[in-house]
N, C-alpha and C. Protein backbone atom coordinates (compact mmCIF):
# COMPACT_ATOMS: atom_id res chain seq x y z
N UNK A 1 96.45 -26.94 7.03
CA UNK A 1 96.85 -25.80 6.22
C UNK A 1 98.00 -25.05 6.91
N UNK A 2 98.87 -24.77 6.01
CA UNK A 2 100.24 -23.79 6.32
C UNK A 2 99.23 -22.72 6.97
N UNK A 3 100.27 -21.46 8.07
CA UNK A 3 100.00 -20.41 8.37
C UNK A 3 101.03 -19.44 7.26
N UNK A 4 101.87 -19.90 6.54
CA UNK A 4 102.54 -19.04 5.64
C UNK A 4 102.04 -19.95 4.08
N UNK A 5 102.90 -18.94 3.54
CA UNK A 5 103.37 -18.98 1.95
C UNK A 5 104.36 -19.47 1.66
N UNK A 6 104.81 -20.85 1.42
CA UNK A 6 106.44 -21.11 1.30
C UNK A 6 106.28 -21.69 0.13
N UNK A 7 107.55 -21.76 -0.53
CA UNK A 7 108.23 -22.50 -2.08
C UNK A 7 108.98 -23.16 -2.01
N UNK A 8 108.68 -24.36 -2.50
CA UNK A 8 109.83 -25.20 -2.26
C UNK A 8 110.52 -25.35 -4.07
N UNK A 9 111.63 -25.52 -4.35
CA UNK A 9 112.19 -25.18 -5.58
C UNK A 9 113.54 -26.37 -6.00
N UNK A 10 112.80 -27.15 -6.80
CA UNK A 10 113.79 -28.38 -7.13
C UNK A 10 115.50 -28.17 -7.60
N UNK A 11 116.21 -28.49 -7.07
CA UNK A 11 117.61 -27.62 -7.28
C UNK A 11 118.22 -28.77 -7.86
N UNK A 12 118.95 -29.32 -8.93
CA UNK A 12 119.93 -30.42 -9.89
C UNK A 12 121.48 -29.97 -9.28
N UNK A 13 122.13 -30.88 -9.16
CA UNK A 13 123.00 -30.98 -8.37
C UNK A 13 124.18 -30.05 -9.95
N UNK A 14 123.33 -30.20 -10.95
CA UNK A 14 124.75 -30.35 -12.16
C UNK A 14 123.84 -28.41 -12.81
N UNK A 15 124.86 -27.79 -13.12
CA UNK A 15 124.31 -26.57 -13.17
C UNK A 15 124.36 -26.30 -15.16
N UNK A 16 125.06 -27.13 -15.80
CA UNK A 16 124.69 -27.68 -17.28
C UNK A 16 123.42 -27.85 -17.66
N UNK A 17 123.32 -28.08 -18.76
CA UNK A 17 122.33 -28.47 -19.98
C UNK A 17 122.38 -30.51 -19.84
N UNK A 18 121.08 -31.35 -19.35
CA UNK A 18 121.60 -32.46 -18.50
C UNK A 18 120.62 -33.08 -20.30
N UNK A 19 121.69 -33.73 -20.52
CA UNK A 19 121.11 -34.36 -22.02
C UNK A 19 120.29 -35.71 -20.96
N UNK A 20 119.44 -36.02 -21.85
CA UNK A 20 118.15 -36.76 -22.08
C UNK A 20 118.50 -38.50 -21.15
N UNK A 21 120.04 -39.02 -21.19
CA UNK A 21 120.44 -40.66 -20.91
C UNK A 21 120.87 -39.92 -19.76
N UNK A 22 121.49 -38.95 -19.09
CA UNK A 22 122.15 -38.50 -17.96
C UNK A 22 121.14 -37.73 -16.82
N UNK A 23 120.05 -37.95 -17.31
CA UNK A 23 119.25 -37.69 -16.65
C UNK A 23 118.77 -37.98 -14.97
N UNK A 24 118.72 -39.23 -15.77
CA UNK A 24 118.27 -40.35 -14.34
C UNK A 24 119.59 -40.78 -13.60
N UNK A 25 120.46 -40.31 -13.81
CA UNK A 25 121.51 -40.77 -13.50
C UNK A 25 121.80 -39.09 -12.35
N UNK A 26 121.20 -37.88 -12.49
CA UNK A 26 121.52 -36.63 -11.56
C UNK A 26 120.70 -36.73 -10.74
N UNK A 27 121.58 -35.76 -9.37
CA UNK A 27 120.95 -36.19 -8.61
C UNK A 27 120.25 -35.06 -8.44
N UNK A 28 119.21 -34.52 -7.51
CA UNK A 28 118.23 -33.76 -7.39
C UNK A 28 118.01 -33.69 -6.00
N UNK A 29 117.81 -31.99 -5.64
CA UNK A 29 117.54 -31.97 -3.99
C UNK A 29 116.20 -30.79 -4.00
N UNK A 30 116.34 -29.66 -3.17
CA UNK A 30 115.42 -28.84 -3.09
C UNK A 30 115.88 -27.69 -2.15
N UNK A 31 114.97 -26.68 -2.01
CA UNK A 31 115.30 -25.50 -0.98
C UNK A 31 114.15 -25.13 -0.89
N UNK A 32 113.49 -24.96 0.43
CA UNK A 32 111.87 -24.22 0.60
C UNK A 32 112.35 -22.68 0.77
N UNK A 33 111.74 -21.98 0.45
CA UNK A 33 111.95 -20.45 0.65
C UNK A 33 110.73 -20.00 1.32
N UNK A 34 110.48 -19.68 2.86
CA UNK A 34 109.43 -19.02 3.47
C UNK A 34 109.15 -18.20 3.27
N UNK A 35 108.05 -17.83 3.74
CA UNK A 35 106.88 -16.35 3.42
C UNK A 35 107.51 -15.71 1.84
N UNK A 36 107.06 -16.60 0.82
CA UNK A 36 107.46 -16.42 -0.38
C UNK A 36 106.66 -14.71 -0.83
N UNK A 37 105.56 -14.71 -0.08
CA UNK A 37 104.38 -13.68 -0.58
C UNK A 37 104.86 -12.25 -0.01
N UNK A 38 105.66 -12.36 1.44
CA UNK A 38 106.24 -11.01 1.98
C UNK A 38 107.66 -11.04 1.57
N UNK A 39 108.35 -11.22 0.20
CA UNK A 39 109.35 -11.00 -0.43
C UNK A 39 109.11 -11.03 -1.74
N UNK A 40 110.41 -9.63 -1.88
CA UNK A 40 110.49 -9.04 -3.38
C UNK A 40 111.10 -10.74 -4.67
N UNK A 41 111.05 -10.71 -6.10
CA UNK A 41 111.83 -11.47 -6.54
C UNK A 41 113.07 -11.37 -6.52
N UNK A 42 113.74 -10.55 -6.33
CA UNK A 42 115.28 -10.62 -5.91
C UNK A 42 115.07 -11.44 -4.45
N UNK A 43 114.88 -10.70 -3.86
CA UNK A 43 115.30 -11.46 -2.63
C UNK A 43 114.90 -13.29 -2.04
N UNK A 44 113.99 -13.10 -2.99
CA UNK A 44 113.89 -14.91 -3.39
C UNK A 44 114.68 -15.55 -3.70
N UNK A 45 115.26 -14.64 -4.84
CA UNK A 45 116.12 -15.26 -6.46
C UNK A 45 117.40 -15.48 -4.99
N UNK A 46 118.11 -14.10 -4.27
CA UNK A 46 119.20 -14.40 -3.46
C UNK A 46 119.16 -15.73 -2.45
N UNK A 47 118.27 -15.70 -1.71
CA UNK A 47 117.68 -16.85 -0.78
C UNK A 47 117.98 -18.58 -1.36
N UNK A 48 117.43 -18.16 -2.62
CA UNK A 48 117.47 -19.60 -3.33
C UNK A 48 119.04 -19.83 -3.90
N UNK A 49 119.53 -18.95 -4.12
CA UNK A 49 120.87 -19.34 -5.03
C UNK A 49 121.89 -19.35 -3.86
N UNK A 50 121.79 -18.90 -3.06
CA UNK A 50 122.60 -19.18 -1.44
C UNK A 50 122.70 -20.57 -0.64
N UNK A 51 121.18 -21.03 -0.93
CA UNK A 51 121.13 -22.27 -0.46
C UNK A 51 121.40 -23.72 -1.51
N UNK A 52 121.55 -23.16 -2.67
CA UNK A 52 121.36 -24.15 -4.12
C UNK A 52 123.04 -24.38 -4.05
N UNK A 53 123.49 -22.87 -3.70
CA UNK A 53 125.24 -23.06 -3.58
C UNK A 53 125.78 -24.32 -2.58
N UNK A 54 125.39 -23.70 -1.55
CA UNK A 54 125.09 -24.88 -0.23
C UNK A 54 125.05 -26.35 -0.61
N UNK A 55 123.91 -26.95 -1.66
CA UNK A 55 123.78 -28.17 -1.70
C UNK A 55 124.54 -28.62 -3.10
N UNK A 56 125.23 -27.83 -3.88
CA UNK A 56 125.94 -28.34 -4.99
C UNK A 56 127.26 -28.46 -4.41
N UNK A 57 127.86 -27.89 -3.40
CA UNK A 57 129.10 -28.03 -2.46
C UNK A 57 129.10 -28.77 -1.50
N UNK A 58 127.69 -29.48 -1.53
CA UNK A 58 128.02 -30.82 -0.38
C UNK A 58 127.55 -30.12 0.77
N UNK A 59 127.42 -29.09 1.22
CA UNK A 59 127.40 -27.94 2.32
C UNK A 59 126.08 -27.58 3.35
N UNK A 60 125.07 -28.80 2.50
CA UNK A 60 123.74 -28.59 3.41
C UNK A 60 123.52 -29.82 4.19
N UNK A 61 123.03 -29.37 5.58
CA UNK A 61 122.96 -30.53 6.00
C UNK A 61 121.77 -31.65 6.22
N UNK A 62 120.64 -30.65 5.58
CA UNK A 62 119.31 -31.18 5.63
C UNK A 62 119.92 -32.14 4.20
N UNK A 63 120.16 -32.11 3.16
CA UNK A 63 120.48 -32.67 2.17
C UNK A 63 121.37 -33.73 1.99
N UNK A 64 122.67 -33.68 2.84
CA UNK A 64 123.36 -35.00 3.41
C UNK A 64 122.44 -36.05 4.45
N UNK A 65 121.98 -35.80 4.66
CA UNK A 65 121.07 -36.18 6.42
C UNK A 65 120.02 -37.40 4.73
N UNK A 66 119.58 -36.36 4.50
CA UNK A 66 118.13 -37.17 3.51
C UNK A 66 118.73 -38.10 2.53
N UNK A 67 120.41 -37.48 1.75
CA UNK A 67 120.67 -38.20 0.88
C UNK A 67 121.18 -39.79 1.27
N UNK A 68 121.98 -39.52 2.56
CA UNK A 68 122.16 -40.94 3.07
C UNK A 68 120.82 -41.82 3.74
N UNK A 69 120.10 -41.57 4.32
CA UNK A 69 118.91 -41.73 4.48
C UNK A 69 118.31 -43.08 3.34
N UNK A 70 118.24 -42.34 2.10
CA UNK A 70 117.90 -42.70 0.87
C UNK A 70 118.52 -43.90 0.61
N UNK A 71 119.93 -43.81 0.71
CA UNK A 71 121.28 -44.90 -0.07
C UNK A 71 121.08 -45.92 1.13
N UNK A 72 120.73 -45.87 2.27
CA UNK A 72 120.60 -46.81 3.11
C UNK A 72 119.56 -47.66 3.43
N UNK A 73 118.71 -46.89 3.08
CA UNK A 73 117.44 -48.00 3.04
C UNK A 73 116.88 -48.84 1.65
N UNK A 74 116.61 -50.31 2.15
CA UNK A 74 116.63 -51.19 0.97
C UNK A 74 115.57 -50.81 0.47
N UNK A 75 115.56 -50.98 -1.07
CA UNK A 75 114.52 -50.34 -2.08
C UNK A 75 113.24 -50.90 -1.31
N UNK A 76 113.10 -52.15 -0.91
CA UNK A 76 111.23 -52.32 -0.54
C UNK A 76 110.67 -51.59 0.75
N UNK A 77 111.73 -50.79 1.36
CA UNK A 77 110.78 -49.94 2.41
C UNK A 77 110.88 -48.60 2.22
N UNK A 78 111.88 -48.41 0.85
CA UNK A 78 111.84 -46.71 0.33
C UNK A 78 110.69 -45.84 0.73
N UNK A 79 109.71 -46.52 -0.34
CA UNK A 79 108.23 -46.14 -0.40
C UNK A 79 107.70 -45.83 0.91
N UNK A 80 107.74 -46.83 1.86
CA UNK A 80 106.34 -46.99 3.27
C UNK A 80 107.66 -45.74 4.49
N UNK A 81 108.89 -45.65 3.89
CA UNK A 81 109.44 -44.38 5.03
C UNK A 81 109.38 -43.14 4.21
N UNK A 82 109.06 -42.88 2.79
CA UNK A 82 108.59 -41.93 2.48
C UNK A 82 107.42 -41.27 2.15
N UNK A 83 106.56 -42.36 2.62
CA UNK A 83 104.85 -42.05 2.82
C UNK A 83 104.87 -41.30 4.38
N UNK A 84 105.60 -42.31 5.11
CA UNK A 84 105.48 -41.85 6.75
C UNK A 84 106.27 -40.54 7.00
N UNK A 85 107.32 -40.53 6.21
CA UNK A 85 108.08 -38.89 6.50
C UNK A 85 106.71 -37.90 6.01
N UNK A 86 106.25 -38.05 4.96
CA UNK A 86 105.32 -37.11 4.54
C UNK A 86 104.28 -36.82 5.21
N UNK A 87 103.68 -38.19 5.91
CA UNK A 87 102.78 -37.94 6.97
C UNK A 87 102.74 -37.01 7.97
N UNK A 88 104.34 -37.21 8.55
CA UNK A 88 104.60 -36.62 9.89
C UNK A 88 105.03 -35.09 9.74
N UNK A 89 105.70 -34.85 7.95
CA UNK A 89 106.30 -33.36 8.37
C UNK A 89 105.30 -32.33 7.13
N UNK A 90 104.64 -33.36 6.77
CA UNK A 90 103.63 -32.25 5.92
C UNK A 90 102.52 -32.44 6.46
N UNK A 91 101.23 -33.58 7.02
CA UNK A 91 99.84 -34.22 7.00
C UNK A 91 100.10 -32.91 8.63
N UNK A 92 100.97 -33.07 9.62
CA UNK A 92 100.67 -33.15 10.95
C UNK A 92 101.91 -32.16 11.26
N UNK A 93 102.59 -31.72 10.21
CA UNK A 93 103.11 -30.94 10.20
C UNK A 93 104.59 -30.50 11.07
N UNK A 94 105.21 -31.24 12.06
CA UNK A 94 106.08 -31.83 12.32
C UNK A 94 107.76 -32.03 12.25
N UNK A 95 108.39 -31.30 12.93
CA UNK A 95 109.77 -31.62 12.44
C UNK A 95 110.15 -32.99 12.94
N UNK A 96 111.48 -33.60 12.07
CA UNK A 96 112.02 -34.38 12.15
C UNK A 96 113.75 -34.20 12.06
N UNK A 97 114.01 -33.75 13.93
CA UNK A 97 115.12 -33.08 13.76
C UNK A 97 116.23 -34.40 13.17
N UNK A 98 116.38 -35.59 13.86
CA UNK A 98 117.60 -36.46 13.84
C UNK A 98 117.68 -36.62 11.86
N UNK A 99 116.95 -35.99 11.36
CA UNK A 99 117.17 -35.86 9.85
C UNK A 99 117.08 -34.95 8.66
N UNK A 100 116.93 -33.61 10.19
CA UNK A 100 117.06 -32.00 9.78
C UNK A 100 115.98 -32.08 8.72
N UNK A 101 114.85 -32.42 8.98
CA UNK A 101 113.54 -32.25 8.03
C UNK A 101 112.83 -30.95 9.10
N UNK A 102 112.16 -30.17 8.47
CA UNK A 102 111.75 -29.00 9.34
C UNK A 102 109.78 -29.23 8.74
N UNK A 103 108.79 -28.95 9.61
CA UNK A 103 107.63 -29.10 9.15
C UNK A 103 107.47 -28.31 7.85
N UNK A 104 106.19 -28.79 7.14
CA UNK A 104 106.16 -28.12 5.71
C UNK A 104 107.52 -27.91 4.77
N UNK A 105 108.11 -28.75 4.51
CA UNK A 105 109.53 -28.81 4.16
C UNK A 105 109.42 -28.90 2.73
N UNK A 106 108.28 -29.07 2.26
CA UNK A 106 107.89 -29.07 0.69
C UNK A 106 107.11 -28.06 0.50
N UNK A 107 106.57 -27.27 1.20
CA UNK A 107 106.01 -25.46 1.18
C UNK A 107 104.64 -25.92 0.79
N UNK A 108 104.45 -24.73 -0.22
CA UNK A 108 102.95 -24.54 -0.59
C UNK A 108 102.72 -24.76 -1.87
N UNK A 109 104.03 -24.83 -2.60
CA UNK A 109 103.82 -25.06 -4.06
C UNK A 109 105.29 -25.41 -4.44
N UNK A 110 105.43 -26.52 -5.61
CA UNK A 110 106.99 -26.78 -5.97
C UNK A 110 107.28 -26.38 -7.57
N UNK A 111 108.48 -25.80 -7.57
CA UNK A 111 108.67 -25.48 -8.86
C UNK A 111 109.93 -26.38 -9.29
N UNK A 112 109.96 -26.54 -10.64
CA UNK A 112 111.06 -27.29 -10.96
C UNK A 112 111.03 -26.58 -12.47
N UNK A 113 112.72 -26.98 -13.06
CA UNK A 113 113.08 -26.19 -14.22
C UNK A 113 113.32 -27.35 -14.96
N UNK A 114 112.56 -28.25 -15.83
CA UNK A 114 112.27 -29.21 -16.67
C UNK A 114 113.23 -28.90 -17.86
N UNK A 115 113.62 -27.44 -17.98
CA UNK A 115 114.11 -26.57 -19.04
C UNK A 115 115.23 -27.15 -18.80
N UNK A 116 116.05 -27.88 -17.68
CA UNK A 116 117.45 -28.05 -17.94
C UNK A 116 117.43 -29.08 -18.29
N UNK A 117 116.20 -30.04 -18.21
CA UNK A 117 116.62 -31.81 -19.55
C UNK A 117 115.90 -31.02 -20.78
N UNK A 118 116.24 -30.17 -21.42
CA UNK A 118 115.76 -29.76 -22.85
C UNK A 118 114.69 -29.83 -22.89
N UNK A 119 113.92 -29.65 -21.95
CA UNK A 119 112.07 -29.91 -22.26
C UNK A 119 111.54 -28.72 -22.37
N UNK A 120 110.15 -28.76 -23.69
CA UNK A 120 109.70 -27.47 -23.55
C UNK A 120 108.79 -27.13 -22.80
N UNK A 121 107.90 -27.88 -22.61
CA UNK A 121 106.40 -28.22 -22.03
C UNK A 121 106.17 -29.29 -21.22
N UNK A 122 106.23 -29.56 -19.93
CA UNK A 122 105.65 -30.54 -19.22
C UNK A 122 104.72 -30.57 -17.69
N UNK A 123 103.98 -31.70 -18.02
CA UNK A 123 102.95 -31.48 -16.95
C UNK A 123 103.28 -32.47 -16.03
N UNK A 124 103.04 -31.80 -15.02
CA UNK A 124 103.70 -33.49 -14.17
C UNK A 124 102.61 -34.05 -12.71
N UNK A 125 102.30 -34.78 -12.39
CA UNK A 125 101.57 -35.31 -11.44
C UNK A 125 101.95 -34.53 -10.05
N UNK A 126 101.13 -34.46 -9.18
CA UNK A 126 101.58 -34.02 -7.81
C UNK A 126 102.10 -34.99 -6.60
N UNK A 127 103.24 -34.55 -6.36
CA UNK A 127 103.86 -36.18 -5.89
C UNK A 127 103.41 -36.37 -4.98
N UNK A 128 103.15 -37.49 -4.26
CA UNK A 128 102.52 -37.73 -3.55
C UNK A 128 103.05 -37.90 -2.02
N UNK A 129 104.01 -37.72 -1.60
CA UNK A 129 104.97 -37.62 -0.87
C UNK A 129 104.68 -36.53 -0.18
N UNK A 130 104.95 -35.08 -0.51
CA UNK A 130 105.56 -33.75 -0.55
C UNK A 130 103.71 -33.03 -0.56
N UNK A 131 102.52 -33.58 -1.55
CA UNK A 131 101.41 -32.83 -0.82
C UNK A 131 101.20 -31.21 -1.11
N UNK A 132 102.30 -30.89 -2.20
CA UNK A 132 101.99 -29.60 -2.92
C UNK A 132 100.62 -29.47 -3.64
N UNK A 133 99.98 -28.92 -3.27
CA UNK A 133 98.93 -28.38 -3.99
C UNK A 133 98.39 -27.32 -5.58
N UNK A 134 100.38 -27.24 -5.86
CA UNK A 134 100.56 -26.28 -7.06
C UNK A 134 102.13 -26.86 -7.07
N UNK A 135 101.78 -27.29 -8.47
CA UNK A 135 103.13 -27.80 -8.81
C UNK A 135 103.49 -26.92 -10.95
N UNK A 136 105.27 -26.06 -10.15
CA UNK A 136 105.15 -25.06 -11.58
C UNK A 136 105.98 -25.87 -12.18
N UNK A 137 106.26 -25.97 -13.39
CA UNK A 137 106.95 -26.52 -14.13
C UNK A 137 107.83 -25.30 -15.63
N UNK A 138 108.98 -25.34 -15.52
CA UNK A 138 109.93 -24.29 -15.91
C UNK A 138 110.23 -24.69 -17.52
N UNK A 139 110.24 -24.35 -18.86
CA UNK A 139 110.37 -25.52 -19.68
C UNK A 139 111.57 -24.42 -20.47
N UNK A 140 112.15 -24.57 -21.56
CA UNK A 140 113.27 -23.67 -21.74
C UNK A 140 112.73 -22.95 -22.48
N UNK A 141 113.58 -21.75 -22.71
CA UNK A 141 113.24 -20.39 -23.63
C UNK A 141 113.95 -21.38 -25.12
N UNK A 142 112.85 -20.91 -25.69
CA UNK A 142 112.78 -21.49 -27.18
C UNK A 142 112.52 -19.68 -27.57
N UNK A 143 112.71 -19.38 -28.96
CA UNK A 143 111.94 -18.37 -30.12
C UNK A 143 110.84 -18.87 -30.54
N UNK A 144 109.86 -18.01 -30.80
CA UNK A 144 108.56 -18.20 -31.21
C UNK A 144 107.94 -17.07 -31.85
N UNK A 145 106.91 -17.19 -32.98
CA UNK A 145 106.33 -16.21 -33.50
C UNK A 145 104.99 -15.73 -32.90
N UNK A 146 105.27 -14.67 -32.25
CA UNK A 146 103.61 -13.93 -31.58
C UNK A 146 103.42 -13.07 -32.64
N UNK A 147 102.01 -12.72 -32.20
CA UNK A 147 101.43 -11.63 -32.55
C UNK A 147 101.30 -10.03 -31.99
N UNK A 148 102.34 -9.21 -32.21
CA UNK A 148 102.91 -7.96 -31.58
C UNK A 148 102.49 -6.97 -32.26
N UNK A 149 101.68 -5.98 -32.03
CA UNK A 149 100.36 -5.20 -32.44
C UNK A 149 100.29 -5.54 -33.70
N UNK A 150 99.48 -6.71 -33.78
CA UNK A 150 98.86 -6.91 -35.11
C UNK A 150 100.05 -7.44 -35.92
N UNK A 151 100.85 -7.81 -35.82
CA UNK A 151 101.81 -8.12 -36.81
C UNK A 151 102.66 -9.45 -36.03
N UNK A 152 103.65 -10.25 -36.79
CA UNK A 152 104.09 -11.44 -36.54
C UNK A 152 105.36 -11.28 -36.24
N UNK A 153 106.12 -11.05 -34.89
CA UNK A 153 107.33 -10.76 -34.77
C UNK A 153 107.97 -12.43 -33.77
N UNK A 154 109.21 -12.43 -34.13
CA UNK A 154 109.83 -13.64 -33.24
C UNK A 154 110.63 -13.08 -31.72
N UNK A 155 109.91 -13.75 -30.82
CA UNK A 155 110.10 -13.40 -29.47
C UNK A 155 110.70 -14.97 -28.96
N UNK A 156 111.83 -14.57 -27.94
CA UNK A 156 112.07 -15.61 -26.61
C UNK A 156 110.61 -15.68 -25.99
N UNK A 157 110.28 -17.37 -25.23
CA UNK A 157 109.12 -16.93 -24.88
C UNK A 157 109.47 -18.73 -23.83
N UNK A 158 109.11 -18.10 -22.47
CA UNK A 158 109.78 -19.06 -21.48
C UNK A 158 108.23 -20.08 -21.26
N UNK A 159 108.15 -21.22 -21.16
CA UNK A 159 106.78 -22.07 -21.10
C UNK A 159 106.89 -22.27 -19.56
N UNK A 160 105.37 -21.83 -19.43
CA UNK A 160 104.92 -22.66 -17.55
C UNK A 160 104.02 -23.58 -18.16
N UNK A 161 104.62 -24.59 -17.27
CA UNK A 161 102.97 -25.60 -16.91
C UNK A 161 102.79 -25.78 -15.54
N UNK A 162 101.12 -25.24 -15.04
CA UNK A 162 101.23 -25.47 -13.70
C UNK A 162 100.09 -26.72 -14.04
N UNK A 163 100.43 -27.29 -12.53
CA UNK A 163 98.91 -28.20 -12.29
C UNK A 163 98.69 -28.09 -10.47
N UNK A 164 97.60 -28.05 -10.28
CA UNK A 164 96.44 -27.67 -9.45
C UNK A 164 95.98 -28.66 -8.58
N UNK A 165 95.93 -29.32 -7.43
CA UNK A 165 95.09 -29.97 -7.15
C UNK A 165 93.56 -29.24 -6.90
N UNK A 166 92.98 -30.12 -7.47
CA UNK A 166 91.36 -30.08 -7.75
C UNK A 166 90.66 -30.36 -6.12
N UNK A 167 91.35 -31.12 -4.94
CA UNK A 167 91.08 -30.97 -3.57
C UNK A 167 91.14 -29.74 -3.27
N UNK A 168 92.08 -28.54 -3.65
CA UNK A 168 91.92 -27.15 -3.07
C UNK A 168 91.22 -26.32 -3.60
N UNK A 169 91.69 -26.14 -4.82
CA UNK A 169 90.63 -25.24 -5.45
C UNK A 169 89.97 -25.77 -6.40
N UNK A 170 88.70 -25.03 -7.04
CA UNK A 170 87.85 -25.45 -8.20
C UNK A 170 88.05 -24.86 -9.20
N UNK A 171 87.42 -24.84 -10.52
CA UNK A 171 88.02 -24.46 -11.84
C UNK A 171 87.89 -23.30 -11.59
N UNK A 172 86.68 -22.29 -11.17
CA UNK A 172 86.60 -20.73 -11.52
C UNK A 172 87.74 -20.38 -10.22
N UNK A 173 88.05 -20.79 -9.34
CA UNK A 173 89.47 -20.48 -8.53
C UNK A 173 90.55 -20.53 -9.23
N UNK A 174 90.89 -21.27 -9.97
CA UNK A 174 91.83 -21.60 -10.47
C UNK A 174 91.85 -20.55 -12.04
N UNK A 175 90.77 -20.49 -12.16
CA UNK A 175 90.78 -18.99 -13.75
C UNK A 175 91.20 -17.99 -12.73
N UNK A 176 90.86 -17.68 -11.74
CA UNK A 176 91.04 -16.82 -10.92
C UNK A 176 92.23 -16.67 -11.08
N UNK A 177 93.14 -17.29 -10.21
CA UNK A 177 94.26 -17.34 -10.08
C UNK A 177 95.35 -16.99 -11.67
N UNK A 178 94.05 -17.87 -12.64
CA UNK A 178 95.64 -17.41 -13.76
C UNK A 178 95.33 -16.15 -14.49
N UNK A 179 94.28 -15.25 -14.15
CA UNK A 179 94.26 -13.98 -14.60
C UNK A 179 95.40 -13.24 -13.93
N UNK A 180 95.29 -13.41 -12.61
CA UNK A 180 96.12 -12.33 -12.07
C UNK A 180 97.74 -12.76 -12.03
N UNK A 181 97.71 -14.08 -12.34
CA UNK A 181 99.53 -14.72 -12.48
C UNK A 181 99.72 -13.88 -14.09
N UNK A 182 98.52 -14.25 -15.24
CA UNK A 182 99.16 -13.48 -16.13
C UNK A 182 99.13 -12.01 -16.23
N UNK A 183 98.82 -11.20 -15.40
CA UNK A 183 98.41 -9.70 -15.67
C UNK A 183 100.17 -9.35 -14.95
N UNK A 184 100.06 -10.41 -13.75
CA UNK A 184 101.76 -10.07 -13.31
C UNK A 184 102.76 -10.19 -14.30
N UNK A 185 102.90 -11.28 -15.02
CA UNK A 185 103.91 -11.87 -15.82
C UNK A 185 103.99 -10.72 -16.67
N UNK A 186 102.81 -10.21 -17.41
CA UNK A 186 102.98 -8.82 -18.50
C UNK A 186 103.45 -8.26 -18.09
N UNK A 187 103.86 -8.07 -16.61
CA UNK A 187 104.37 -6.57 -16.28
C UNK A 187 105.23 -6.31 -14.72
N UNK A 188 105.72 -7.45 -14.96
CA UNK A 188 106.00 -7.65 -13.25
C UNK A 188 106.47 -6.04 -12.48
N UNK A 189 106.98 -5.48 -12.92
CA UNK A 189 107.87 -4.38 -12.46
C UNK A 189 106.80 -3.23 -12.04
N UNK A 190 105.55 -3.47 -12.03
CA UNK A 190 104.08 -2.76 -12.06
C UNK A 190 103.80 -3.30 -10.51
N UNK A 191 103.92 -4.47 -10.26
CA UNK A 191 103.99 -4.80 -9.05
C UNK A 191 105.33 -4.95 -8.11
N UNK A 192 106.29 -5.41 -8.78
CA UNK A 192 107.62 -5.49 -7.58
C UNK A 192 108.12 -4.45 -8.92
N UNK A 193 108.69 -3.53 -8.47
CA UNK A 193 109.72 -2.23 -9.45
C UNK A 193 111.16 -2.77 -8.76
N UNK A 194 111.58 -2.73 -9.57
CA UNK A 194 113.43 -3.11 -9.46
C UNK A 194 113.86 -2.05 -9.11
N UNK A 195 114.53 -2.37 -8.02
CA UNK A 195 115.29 -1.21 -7.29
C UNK A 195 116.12 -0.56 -8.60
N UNK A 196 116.72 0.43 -8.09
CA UNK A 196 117.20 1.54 -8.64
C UNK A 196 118.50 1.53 -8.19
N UNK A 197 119.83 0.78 -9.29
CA UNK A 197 121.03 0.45 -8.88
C UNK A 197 121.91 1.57 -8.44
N UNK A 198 122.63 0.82 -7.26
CA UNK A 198 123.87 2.23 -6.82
C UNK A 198 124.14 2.71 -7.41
N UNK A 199 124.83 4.06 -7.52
CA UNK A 199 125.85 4.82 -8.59
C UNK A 199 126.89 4.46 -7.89
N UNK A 200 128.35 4.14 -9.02
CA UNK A 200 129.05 3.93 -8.74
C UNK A 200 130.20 5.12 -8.09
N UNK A 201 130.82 4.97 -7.01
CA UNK A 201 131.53 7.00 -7.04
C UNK A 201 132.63 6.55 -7.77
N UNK A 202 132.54 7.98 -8.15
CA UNK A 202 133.72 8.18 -9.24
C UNK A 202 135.19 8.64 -9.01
């Protein structure tokens, strides 16, 4: 078990709308963000888009280090050096400097934005690699008709799908957990309040 809270957050190299055949064809990296739990959402949101800049400019080096890594090894031992990386920097926790892998390098939970291949809803397996125990899934803001005191109004309305491994927690943990994710979501600013922007001098 981690001694922190970290996020690791799937970053697409292409910052577009990635149609459906161009898919498999982008490439895909990541950014862990530590002690996710002793930071505001801004200062996440900054953290992550600093380092996302970093790897769409070629500019990270944990991400060059892994991407050649990848292109060099022949497809039949892909698999058995990415079971063993996982072993060593998530199971046992472990850096792996000569390839700028840092221990827990896949955090505590991974999110990805599914929303940029046009998806609304998806659930996805927990990879087996990486050993996240909460995997979020981002799907796009579509319009939709709720029910807004008693009446039928059309709202933006952004889709999560999480999934859970069932090794950590059990079902009433897991209700647990999504009472208080949704009591936040109603109202985030009840718990983190948005700062109160400079005035500009005049």
């Amino acid at each position: 078990m981690s001694s922190t809270v970290d996020g690791f957050f799937v970053v697409s190299l292409r910052t577009d709308l990635v149609p459906g055949g161009e898919a498999a064809a982008t490439d895909l990296s990541g950014a862990v963000v530590r002690q996710v739990d002793e930071k505001t959402p801004w200062q996440i949101a900054t953290e992550l888009g600093e380092r996302a800049g970093l790897i769409r400019h070629d500019e990270d080096p944990q991400f060059k280090q892994t991407k050649t890594l990848v292109k060099n090894l022949p497809p039949m031992t892909l698999r058995l050096a990415t079971d063993l990386i996982g072993f060593v920097t998530d199971s046992l926790q472990w850096p792996i400097p000569f390839l700028g892998l840092e221990g827990r390098p896949y955090g505590s939970f991974l999110v990805s934005n599914v929303g940029t291949y046009g998806l609304d809803a998806v659930f996805a397996p927990i990879p087996p690699f990486a050993h996240p125990p909460v995997t979020i899934l981002v799907g796009t803001i579509t319009d939709k008709v709720l029910a807004v005191d008693g009446k039928p109004a059309v709202r933006p309305v952004l889709p999560l799908a999480i999934t859970i491994d069932h090794r950590f927690v059990d079902g009433s943990q897991a209700a647990a957990m999504a009472k208080v994710f949704r009591e936040y979501l109603s109202d985030p600013a009840c718990s983190d309040p948005v700062p109160a922007r400079p005035r500009r001098p005049r």
